[in-house]
Protein backbone atom coordinates (compact mmCIF):
# COMPACT_ATOMS: atom_id res chain seq x y z
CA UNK A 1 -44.23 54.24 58.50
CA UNK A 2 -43.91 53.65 54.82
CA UNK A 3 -40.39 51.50 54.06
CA UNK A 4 -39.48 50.24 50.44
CA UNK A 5 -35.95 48.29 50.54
CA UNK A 6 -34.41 46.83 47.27
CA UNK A 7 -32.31 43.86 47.52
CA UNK A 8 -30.13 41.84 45.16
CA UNK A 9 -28.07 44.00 42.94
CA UNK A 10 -24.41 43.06 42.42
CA UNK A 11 -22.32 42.71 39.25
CA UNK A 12 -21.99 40.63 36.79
CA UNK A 13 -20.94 39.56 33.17
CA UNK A 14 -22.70 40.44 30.24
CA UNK A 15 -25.36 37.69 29.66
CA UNK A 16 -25.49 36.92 33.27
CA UNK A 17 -28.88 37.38 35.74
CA UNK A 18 -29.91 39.09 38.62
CA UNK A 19 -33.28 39.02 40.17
CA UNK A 20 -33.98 41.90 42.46
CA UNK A 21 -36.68 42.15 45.23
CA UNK A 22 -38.14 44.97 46.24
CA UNK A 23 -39.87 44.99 50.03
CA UNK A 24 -42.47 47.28 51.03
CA UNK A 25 -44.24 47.53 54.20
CA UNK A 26 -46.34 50.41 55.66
CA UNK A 27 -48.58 50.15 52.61
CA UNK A 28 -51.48 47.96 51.57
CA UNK A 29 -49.20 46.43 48.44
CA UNK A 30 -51.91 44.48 46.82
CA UNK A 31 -53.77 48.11 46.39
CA UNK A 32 -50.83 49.83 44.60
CA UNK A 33 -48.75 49.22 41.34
CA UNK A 34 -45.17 48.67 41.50
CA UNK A 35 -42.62 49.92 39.22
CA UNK A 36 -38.70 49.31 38.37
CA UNK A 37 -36.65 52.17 37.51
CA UNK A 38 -32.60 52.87 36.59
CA UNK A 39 -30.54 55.74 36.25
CA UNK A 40 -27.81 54.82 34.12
CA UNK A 41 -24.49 56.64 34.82
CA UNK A 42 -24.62 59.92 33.73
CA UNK A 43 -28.50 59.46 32.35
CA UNK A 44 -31.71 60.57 33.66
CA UNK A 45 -33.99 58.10 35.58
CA UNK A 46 -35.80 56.19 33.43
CA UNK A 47 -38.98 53.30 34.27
CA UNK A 48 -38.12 49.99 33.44
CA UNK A 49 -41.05 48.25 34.36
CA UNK A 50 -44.18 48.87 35.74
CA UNK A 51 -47.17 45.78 37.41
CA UNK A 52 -49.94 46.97 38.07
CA UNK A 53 -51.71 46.29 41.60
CA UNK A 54 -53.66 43.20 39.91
CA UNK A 55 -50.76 41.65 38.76
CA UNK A 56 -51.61 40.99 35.62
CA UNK A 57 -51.27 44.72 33.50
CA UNK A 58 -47.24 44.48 32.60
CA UNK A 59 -45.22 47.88 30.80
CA UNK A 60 -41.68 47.10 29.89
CA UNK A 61 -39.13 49.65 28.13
CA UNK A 62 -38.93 48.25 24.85
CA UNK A 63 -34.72 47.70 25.69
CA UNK A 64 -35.82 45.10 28.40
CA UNK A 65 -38.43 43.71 26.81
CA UNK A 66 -38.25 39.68 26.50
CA UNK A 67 -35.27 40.14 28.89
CA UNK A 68 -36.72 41.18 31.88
CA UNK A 69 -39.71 40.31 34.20
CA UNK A 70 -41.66 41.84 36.81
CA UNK A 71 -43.85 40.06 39.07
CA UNK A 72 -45.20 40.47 42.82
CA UNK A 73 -46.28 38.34 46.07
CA UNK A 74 -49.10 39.88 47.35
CA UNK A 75 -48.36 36.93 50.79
CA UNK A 76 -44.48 38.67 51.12
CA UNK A 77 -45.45 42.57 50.35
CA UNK A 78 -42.75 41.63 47.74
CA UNK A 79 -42.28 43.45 44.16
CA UNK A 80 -38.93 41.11 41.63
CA UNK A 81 -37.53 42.43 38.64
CA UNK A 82 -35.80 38.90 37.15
CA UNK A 83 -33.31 40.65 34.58
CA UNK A 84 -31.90 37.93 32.23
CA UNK A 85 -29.13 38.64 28.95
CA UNK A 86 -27.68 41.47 31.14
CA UNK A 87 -25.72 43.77 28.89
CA UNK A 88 -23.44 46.81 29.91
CA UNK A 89 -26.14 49.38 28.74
CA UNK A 90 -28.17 47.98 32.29
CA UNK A 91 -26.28 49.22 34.34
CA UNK A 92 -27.42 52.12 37.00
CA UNK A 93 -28.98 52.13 39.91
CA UNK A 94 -32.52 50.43 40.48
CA UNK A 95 -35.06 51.78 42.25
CA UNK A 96 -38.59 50.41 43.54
CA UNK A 97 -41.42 52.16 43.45
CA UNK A 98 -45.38 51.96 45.32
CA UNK A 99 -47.71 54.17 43.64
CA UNK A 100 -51.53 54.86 43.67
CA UNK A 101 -52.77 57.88 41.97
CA UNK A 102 -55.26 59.02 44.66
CA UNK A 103 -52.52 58.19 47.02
CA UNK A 104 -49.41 59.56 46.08
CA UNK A 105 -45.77 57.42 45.20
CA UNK A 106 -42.88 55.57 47.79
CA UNK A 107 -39.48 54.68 46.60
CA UNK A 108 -36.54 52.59 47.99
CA UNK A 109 -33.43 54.29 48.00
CA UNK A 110 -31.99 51.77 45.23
CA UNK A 111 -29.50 49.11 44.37
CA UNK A 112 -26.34 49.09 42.52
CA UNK A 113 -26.37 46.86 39.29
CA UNK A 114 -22.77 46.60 37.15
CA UNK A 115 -22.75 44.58 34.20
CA UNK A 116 -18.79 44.42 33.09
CA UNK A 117 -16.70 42.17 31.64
């Protein structure tokens, strides 16, 4: 059984940090690419940032970008989005993704970030 479970959203100030971590098991993680998206309140889901299953081919949205970075542990099955200079326009709801094209796409059910003052 396929599981993907995000962990460490929360709020905080603008300029603050959160890393999240994203869990999968039920895959073979080091054979997919992993991928951060939000959906800001009242906004349509968009990516954030995307690794691909190498770890080394990166894709940011260009609001993130220099702010935020992905990475993965191929020994925890383990996917981090380390978000840095929060500002208010970040928050929504994250969600982790597993996807191979000849294999199809798994997502967590998300975590709550809330950058306010």
């Amino acid at each position: 059984q396929v599981r993907i479970v995000e962990f460490g959203g929360g709020s905080v100030q603008p300029g603050g940090a959160l890393r999240l971590s994203c869990v999968v098991s039920g895959l073979p993680f080091s054979r997919f690419v992993m991928g951060w998206y939000r959906t800001p309140p009242g906004k349509e889901r968009e990516q954030v940032a995307v690794l691909g299953s190498t770890g080394r081919n990166t894709d940011y949205h260009p609001a993130v970008k220099g702010r935020f970075t992905i990475s993965r542990d191929t020994s925890k099955n383990t996917a981090y989005l380390q978000m840095n200079n929060l500002q208010f326009e970040d928050t929504g709801v994250y969600y982790c993704s597993a996807a191979r094209n000849d294999a199809g796409s798994w997502w967590g059910n998300g975590t709550q970030v809330t950058v306010s003052s």
